[in-house]
Protein backbone atom coordinates (compact mmCIF):
# COMPACT_ATOMS: atom_id res chain seq x y z
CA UNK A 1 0.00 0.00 0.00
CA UNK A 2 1.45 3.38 -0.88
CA UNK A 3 1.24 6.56 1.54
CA UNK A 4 -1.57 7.90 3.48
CA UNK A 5 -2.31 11.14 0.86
CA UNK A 6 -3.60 14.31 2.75
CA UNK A 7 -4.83 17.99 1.55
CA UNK A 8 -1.00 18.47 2.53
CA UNK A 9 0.41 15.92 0.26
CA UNK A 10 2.08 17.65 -2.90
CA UNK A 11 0.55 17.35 -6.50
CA UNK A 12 3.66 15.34 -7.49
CA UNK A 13 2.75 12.58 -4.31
CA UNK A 14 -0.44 12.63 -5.64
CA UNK A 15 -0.06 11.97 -8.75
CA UNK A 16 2.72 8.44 -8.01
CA UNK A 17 -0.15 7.19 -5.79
CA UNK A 18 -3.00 7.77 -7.56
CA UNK A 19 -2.23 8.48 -11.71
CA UNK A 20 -5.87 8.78 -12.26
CA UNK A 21 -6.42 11.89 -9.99
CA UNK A 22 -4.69 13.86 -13.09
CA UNK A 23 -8.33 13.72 -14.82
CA UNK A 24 -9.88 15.29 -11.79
CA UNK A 25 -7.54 17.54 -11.17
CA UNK A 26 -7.81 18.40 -15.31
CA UNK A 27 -11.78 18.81 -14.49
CA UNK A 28 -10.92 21.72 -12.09
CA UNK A 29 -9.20 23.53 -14.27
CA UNK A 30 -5.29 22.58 -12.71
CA UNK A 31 -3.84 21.77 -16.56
CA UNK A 32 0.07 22.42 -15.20
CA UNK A 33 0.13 19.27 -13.58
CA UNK A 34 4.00 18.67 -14.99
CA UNK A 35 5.73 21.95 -13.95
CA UNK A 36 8.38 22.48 -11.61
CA UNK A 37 6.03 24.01 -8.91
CA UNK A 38 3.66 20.36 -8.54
CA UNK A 39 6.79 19.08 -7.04
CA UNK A 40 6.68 20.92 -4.23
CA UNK A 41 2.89 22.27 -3.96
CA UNK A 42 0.42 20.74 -1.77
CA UNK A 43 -3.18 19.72 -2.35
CA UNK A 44 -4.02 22.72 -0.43
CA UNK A 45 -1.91 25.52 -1.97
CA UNK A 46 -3.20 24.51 -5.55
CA UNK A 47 -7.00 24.31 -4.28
CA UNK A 48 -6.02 27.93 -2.83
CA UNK A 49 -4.06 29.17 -5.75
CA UNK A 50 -6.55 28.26 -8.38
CA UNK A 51 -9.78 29.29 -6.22
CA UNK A 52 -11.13 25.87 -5.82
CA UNK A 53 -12.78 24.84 -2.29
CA UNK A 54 -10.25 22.52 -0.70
CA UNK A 55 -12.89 20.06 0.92
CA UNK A 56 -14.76 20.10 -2.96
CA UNK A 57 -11.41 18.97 -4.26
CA UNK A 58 -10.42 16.45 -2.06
CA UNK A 59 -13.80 14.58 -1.88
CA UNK A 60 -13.29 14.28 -6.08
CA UNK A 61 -9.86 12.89 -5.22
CA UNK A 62 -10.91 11.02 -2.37
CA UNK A 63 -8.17 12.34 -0.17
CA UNK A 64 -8.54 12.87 3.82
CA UNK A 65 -7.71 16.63 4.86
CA UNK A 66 -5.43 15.68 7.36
């Protein structure tokens, strides 16, 4: 079993434990999902930097907030 993901997790985590989250992520509008910047930015920051409602986001990936 991989890691326990979290709104704190970064996009890059995300994405190596669960590939198909990059089609919901794509649905909100997050298209940059291969820049430098998903290395290091958490679920959280992108919900925040892109306007989206964190607990909205993380029930379509079916990550835990914390």
């Amino acid at each position: 079993m991989g890691m326990a993901l979290n709104a704190d997790s970064t996009i890059a985590e995300l994405l190596r434990e669960k590939p198909e989250s990059a089609q919901v992520l794509f649905r909100f509008g997050m298209g940059c999902l291969g820049c430098a910047i998903a290395n290091s930015e958490t679920i959280r920051e992108a919900a925040q930097v892109h306007g989206i409602p964190l607990g909205e986001l993380l029930s379509a990936l079916g990550v835990a907030e914390a």
